[in-house]
Protein backbone atom coordinates (compact mmCIF):
# COMPACT_ATOMS: atom_id res chain seq x y z
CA UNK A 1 16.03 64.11 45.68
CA UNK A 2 13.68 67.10 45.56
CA UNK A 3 12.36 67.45 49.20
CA UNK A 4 9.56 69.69 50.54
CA UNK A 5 9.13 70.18 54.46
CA UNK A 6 5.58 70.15 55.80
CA UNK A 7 5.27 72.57 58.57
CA UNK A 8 6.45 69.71 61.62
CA UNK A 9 9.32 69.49 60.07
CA UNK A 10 10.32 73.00 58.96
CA UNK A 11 9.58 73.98 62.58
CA UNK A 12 12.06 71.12 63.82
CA UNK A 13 14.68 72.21 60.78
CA UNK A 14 14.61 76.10 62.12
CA UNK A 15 14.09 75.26 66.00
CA UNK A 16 17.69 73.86 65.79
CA UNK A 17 18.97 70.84 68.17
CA UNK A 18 18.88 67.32 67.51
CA UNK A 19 15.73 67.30 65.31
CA UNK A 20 17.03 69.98 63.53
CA UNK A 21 20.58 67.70 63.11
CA UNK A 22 18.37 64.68 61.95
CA UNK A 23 17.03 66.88 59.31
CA UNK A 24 20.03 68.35 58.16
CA UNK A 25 22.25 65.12 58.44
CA UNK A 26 19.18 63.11 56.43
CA UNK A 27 19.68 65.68 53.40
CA UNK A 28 23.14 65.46 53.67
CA UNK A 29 22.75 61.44 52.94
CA UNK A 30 20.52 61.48 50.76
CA UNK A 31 21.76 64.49 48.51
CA UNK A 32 18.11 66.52 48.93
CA UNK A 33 17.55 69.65 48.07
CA UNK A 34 15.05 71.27 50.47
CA UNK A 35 12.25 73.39 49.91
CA UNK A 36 8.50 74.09 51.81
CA UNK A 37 6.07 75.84 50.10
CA UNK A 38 4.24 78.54 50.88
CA UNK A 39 1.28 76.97 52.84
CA UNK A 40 4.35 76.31 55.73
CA UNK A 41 4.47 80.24 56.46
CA UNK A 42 0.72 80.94 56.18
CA UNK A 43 0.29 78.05 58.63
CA UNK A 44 3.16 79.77 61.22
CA UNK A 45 1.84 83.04 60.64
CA UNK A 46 -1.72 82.50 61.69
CA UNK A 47 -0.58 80.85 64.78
CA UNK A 48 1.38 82.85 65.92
CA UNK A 49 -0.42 85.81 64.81
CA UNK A 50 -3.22 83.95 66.98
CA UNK A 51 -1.04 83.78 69.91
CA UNK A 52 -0.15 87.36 69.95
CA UNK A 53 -3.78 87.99 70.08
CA UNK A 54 -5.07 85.94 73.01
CA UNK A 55 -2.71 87.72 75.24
CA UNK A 56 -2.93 90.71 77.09
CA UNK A 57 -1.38 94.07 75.06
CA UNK A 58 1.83 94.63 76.26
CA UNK A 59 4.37 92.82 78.66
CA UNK A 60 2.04 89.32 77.72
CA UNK A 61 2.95 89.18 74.04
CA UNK A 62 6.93 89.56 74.58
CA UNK A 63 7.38 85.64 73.68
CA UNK A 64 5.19 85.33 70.98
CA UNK A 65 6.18 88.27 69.35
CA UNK A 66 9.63 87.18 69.96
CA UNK A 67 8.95 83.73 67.74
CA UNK A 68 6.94 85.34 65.16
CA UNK A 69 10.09 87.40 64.35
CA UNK A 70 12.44 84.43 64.66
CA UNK A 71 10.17 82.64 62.10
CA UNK A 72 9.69 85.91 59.76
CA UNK A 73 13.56 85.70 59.77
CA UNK A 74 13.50 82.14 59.38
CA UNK A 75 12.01 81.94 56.45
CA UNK A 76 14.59 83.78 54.48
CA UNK A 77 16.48 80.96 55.01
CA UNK A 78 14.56 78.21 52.90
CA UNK A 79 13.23 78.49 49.22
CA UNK A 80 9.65 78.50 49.55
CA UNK A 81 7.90 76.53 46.52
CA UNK A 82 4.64 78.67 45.51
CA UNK A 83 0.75 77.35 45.12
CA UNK A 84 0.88 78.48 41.94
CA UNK A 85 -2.14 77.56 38.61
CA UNK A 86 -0.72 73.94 38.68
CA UNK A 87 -0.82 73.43 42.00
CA UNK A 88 -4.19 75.01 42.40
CA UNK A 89 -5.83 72.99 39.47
CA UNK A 90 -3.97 69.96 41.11
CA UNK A 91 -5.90 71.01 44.34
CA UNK A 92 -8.92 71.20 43.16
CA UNK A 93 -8.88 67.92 41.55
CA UNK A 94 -7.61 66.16 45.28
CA UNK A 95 -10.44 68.39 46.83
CA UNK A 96 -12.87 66.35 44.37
CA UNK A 97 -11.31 62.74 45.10
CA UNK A 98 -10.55 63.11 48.91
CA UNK A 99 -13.23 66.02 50.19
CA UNK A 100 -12.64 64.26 53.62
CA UNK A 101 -8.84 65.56 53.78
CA UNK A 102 -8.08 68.77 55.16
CA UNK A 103 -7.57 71.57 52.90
CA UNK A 104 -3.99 73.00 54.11
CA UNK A 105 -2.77 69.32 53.64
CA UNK A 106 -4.25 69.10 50.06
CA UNK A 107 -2.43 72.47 49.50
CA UNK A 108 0.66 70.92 50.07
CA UNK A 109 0.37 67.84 49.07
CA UNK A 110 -0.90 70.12 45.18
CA UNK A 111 2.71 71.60 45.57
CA UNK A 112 4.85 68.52 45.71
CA UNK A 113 2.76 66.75 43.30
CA UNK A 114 2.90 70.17 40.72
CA UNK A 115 6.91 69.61 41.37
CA UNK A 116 7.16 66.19 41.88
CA UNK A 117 8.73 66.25 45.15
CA UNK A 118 8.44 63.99 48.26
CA UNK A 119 6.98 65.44 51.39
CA UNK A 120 8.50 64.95 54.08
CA UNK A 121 6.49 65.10 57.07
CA UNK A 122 5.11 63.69 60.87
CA UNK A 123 1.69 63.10 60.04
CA UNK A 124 2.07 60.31 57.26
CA UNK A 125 -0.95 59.03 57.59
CA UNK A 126 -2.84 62.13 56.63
CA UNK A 127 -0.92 61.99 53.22
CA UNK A 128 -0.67 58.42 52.25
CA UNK A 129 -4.12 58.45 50.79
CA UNK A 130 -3.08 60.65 48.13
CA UNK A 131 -2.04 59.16 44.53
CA UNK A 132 1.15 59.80 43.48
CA UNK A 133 2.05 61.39 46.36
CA UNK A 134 5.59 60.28 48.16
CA UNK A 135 6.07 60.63 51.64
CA UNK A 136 8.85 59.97 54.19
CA UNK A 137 9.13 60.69 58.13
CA UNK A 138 13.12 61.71 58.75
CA UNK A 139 11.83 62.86 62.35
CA UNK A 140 10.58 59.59 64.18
């Protein structure tokens, strides 16, 4: 099985504890390989890169700048599938069939399609609509 995390559940996978087990012991069963794609750290990045912002310079961004490195380490530790020409030209044919779906989720749902991967991910529902695309929850 060729597996791609959506962001939920990369952030469960490098948090560690129980999810994290679920994850691992799920891939384990199954005999996935796991991936996420790019659109995982871009999504990370600007949040955290947003959090670092809204506080105050100094002794207010010691926790946030603390995570942002922990996930800049983290995600060494994962192949990261690209949004490379197919996935783009897959993208722009989902953002013609389904303009109502949000465009990070199109992005990644382009990847997995381009590599013919299930997502696996929390927020089913916001996937389900796509053709072709598989999707599983290992987290609830």
């Amino acid at each position: 099985m060729f597996a791609v995390l959506d962001t939920n559940h990369y952030v469960a996978l490098i948090a560690g504890g129980p999810l994290s087990i679920t994850i691992s012991r799920r891939a384990t069963e199954v005999d996935a390989d796991i991936f996420t794609t790019i659109i995982t750290p871009q999504e990370i990045t600007q949040g955290w890169l947003a959090a670092i912002n809204r506080e105050q310079a100094g002794r207010d961004q010691l926790f946030s700048y603390a995570r942002f490195q922990h996930n800049l380490l983290a995600f060494s530790k994962l192949p990261i599938l690209p949004f490379d020409q197919e996935a783009a030209e897959t993208f722009h044919q989902l953002r013609r069939d389904l303009p109502r779906t949000g465009t990070m989720d199109l992005k990644i749902a382009a990847v997995c399609l381009a590599h013919d991967a299930t997502l696996l991910t929390r927020n089913v529902a916001d996937f389900q609509n796509i053709p072709g695309l598989r999707v599983e929850n290992w987290l609830d």
